[in-house]
N, C-alpha and C. Protein backbone atom coordinates (compact mmCIF):
# COMPACT_ATOMS: atom_id res chain seq x y z
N UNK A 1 10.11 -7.15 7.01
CA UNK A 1 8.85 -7.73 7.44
C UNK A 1 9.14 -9.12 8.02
N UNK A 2 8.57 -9.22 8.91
CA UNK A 2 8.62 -10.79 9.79
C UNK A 2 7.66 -11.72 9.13
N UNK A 3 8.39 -13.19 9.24
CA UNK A 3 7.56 -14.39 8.78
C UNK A 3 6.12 -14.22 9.26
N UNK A 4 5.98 -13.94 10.35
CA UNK A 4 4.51 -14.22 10.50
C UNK A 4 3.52 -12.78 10.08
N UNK A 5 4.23 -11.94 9.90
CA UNK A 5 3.51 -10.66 9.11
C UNK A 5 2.95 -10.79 7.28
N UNK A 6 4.28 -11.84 6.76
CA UNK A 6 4.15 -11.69 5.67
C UNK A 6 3.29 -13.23 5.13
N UNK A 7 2.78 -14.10 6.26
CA UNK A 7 2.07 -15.59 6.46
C UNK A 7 0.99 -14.38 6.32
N UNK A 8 0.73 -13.76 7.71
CA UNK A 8 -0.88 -13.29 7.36
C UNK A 8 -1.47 -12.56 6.59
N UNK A 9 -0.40 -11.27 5.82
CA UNK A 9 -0.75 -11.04 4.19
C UNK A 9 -1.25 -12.05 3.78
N UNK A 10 -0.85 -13.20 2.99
CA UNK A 10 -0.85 -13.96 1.82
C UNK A 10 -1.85 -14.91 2.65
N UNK A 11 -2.40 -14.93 3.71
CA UNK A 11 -2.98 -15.76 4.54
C UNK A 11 -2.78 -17.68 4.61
N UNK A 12 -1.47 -17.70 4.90
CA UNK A 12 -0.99 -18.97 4.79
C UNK A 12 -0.42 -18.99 6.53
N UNK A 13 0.38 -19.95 6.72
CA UNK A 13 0.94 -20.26 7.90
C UNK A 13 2.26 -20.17 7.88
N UNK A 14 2.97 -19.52 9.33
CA UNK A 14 4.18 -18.91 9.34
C UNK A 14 5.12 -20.04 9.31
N UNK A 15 4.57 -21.40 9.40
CA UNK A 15 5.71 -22.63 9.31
C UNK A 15 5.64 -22.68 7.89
N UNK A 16 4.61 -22.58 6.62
CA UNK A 16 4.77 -23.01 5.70
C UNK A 16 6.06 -21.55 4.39
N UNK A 17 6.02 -20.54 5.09
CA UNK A 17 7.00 -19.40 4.59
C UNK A 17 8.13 -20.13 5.20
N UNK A 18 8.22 -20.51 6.67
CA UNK A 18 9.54 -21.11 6.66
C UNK A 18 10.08 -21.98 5.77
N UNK A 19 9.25 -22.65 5.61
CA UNK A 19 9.81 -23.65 4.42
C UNK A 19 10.36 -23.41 3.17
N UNK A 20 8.79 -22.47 2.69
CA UNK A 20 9.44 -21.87 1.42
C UNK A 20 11.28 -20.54 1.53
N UNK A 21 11.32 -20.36 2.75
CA UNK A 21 12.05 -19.42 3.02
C UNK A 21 13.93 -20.83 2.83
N UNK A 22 13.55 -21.32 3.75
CA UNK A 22 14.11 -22.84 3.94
C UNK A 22 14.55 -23.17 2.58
N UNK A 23 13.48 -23.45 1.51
CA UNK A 23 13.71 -24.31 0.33
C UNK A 23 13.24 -25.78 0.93
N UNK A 24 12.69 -25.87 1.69
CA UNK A 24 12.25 -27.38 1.67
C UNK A 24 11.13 -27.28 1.25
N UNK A 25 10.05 -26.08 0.91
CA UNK A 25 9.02 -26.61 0.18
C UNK A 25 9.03 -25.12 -0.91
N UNK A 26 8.17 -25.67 -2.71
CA UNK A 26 8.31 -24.11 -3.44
C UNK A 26 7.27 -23.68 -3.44
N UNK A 27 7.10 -22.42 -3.82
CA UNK A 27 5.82 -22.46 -3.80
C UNK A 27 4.90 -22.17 -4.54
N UNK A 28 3.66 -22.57 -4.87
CA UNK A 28 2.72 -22.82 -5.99
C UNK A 28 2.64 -21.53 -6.65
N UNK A 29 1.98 -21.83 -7.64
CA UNK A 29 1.32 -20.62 -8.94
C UNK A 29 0.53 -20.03 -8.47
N UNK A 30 -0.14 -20.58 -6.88
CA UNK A 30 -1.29 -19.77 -6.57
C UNK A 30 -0.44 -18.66 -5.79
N UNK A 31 0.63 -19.27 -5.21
CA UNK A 31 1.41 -18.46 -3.69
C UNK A 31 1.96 -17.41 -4.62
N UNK A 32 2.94 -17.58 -5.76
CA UNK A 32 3.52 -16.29 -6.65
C UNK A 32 2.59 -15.53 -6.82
N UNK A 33 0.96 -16.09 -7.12
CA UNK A 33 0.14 -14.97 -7.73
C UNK A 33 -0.28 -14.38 -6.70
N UNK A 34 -0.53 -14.50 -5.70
CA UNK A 34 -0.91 -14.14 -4.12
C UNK A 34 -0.07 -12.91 -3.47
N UNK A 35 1.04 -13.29 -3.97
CA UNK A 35 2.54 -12.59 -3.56
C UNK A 35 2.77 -11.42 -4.13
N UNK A 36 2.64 -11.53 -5.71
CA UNK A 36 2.48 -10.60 -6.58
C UNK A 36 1.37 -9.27 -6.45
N UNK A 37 0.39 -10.05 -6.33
CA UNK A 37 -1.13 -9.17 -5.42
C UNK A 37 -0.44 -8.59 -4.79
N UNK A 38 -0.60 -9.19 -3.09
CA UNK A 38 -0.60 -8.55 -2.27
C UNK A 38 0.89 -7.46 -2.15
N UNK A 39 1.66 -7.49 -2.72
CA UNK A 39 2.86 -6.56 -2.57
C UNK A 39 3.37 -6.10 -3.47
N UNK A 40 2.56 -6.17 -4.83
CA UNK A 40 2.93 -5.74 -6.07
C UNK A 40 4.09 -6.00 -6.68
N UNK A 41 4.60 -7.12 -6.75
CA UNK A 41 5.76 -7.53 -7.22
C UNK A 41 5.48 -8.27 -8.23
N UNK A 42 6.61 -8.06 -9.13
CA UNK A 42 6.45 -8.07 -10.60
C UNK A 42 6.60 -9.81 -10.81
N UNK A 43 5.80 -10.39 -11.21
CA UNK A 43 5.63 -12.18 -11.73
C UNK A 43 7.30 -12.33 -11.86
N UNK A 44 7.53 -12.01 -13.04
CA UNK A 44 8.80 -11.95 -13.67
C UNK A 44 9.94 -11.87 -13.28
N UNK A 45 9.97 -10.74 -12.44
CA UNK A 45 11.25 -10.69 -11.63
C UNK A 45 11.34 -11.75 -10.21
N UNK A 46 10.19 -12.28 -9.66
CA UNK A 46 10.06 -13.05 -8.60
C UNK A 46 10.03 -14.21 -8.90
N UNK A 47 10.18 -14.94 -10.14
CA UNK A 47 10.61 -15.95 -10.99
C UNK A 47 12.06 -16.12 -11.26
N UNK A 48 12.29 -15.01 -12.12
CA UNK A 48 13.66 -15.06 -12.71
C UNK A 48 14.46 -14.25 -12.30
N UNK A 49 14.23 -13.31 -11.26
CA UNK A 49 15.15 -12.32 -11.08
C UNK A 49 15.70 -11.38 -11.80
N UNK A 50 14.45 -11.21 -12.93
CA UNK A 50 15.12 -10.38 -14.04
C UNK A 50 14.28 -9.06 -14.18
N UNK A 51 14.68 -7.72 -14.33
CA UNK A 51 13.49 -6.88 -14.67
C UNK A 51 13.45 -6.22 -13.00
N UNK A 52 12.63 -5.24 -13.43
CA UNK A 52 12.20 -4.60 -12.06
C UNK A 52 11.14 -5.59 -10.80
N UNK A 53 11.89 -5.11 -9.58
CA UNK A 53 11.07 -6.05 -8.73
C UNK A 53 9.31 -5.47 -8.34
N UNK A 54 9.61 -4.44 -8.60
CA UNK A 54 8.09 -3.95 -8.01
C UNK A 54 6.98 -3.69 -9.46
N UNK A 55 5.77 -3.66 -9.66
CA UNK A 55 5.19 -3.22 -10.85
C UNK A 55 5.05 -1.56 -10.14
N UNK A 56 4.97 -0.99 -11.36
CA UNK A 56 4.61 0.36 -11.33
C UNK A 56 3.09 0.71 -11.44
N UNK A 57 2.51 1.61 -10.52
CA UNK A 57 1.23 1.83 -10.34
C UNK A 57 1.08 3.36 -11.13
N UNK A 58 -0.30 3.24 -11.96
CA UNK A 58 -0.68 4.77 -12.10
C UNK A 58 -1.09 5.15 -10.43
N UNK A 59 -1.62 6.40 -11.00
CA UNK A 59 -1.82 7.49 -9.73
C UNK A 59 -3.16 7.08 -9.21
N UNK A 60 -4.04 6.35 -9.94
CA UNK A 60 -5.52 6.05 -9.72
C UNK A 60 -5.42 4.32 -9.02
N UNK A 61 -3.96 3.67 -9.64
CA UNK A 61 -3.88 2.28 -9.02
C UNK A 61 -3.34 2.59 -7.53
N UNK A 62 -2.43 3.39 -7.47
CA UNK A 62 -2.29 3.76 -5.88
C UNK A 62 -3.29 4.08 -5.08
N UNK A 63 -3.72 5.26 -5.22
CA UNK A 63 -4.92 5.47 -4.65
C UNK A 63 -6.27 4.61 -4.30
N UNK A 64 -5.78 3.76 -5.53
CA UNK A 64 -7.24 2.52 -4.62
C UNK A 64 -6.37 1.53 -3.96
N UNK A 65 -5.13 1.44 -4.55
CA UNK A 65 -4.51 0.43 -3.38
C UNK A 65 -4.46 0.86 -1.42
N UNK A 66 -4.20 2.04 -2.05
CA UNK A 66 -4.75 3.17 -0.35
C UNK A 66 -5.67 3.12 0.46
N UNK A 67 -6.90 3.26 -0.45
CA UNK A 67 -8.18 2.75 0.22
C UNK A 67 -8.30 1.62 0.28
N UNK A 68 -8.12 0.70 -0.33
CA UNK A 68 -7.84 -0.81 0.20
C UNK A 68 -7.41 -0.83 1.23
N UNK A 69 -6.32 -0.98 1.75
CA UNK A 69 -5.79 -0.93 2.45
C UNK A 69 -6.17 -0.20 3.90
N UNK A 70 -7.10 0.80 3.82
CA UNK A 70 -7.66 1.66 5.27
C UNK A 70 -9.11 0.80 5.00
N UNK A 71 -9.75 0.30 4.64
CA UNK A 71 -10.76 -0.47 4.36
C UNK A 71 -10.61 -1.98 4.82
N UNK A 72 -9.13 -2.26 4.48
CA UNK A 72 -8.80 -3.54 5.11
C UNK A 72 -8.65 -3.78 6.74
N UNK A 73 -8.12 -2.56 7.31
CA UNK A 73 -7.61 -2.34 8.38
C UNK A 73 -8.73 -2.67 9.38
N UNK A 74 -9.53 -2.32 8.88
CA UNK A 74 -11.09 -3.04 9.91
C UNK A 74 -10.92 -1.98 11.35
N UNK A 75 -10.22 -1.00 11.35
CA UNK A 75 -10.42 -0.23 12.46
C UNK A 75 -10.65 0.93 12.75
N UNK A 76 -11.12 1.69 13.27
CA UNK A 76 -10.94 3.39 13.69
C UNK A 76 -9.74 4.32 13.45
N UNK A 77 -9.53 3.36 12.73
CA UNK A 77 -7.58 4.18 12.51
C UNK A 77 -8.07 5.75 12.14
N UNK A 78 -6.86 6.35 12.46
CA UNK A 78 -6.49 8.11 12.45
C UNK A 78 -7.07 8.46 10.24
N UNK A 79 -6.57 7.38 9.42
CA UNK A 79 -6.50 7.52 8.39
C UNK A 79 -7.90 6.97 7.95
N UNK A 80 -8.67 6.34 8.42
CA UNK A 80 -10.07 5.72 8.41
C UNK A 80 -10.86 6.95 8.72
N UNK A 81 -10.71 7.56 9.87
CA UNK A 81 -11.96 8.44 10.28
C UNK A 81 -11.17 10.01 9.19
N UNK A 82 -10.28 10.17 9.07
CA UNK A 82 -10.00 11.23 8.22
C UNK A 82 -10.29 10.95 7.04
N UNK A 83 -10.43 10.12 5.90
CA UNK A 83 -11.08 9.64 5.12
C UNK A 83 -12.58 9.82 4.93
N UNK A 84 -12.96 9.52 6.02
CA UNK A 84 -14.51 9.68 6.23
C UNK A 84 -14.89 10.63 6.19
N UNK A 85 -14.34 11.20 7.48
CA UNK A 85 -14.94 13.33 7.10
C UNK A 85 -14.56 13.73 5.88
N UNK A 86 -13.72 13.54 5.01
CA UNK A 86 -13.42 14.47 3.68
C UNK A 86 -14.65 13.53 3.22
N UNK A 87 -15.12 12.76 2.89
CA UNK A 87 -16.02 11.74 2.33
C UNK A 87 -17.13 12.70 2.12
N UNK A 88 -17.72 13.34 3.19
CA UNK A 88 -18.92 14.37 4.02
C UNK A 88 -18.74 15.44 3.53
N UNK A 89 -17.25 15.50 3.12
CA UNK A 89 -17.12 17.53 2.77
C UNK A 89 -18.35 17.96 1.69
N UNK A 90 -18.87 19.40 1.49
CA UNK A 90 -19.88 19.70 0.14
C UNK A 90 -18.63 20.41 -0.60
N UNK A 91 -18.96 20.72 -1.59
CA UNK A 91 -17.95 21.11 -2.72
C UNK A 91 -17.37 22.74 -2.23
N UNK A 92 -18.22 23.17 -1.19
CA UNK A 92 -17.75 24.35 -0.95
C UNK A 92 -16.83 24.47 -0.07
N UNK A 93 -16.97 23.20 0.62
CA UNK A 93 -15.83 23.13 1.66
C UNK A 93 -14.37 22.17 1.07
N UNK A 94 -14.88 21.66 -0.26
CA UNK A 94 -13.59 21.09 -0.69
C UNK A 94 -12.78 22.36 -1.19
N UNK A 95 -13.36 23.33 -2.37
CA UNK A 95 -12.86 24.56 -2.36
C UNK A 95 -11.98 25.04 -0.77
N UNK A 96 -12.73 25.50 0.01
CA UNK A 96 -12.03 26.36 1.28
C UNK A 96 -10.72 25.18 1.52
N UNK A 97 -10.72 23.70 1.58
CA UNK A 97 -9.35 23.01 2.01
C UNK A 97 -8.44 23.46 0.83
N UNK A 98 -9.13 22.87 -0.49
CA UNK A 98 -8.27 23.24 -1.98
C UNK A 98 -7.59 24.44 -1.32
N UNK A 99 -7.74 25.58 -0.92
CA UNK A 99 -6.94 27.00 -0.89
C UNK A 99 -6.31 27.21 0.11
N UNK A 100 -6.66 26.31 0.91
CA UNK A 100 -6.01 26.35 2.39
C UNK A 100 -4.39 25.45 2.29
N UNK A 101 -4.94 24.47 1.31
CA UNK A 101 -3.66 23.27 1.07
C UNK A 101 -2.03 24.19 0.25
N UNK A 102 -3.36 24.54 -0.86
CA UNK A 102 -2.50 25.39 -1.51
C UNK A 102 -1.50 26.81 -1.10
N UNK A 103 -2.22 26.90 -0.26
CA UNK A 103 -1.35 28.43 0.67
C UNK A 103 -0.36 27.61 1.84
N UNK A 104 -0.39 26.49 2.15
CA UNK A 104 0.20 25.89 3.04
C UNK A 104 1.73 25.90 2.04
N UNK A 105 0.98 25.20 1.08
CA UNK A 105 2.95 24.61 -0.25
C UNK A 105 3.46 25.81 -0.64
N UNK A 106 2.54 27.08 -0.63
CA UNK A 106 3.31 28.00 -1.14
C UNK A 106 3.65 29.17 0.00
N UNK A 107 3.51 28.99 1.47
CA UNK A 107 4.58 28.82 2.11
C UNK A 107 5.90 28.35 2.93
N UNK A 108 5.93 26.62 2.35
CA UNK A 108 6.58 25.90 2.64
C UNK A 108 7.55 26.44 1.67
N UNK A 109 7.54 26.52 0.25
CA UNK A 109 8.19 26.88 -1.15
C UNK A 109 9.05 28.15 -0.27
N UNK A 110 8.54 29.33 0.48
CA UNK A 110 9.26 30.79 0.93
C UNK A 110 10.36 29.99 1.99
N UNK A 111 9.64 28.93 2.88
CA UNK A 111 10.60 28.81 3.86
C UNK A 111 11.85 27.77 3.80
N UNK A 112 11.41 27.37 2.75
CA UNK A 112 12.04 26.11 2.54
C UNK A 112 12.17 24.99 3.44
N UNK A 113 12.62 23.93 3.04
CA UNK A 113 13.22 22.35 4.03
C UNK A 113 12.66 22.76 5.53
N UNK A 114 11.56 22.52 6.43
CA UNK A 114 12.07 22.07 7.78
C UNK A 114 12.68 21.46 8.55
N UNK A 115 13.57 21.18 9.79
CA UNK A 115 14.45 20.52 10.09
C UNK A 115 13.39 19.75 11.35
C-alpha cells in the first residue's frame, strides 16, 4: 500500500506518515488506535512486535467489516449493486440461488481444480 493510500485510510496527511515512516515524528494513541481499526491490527503486536500481527475476526465480524467497506465505497461498484439485488430477493428466490449455489460446488467437487 502507498503512503498516500494508507494517509487517506486513517485520514491524516501523506507528509505526516512520512514522518512517522521517517521516525522524525511517533505516533499518538489516537494514530495506533486508528491503525488498529482501520486494518485490524493487533494493539500489541504494533507496539511491541510481539504476538500475532492481525486480530482474528469471527465470521459475523468479517462480514460486517464487508459491508462496511461496500457502504464506504460511496459508489455503484459491481459489489454494491449485487448486494442490493440479493437485499430484494423473497425467501423463495433465496431457496432457488441456495440450490443453484449448491449444485455449482458439487460440480466443481466432480471436476476438480480449474486451470
Amino acid at each position: 500500500m502507498k503512503k498516500t493510500a494508507f494517509a487517506e485510510r486513517l485520514n491524516v496527511s501523506q507528509a505526516f506518515i512520512s514522518q512517522l515512516c521517517s521516525g522524525v515524528s511517533q505516533p499518538s494513541d489516537r494514530t495506533i488506535a486508528d491503525i488498529c481499526r482501520e486494518f485490524r491490527v493487533n494493539e500489541h503486536w504494533l507496539r511491541t512486535g510481539e504476538g500475532e500481527m492481525f486480530l482474528s475476526l469471527s465470521r459475523d465480524e468479517e462480514l460486517a467489516a464487508f459491508m462496511g467497506s461496500v457502504m464506504a465505497d460511496g459508489s455503484e461498484s459491481f459489489r454494491h449493486q449485487l448486494l442490493a439485488a440479493l437485499s430484494r430477493l423473497s425467501a423463495d428466490q433465496w431457496a432457488v440461488l441456495e440450490a443453484a449455489a449448491w449444485n455449482l460446488v458439487d460440480e466443481m467437487k466432480k471436476t476438480g481444480p480449474q486451470e
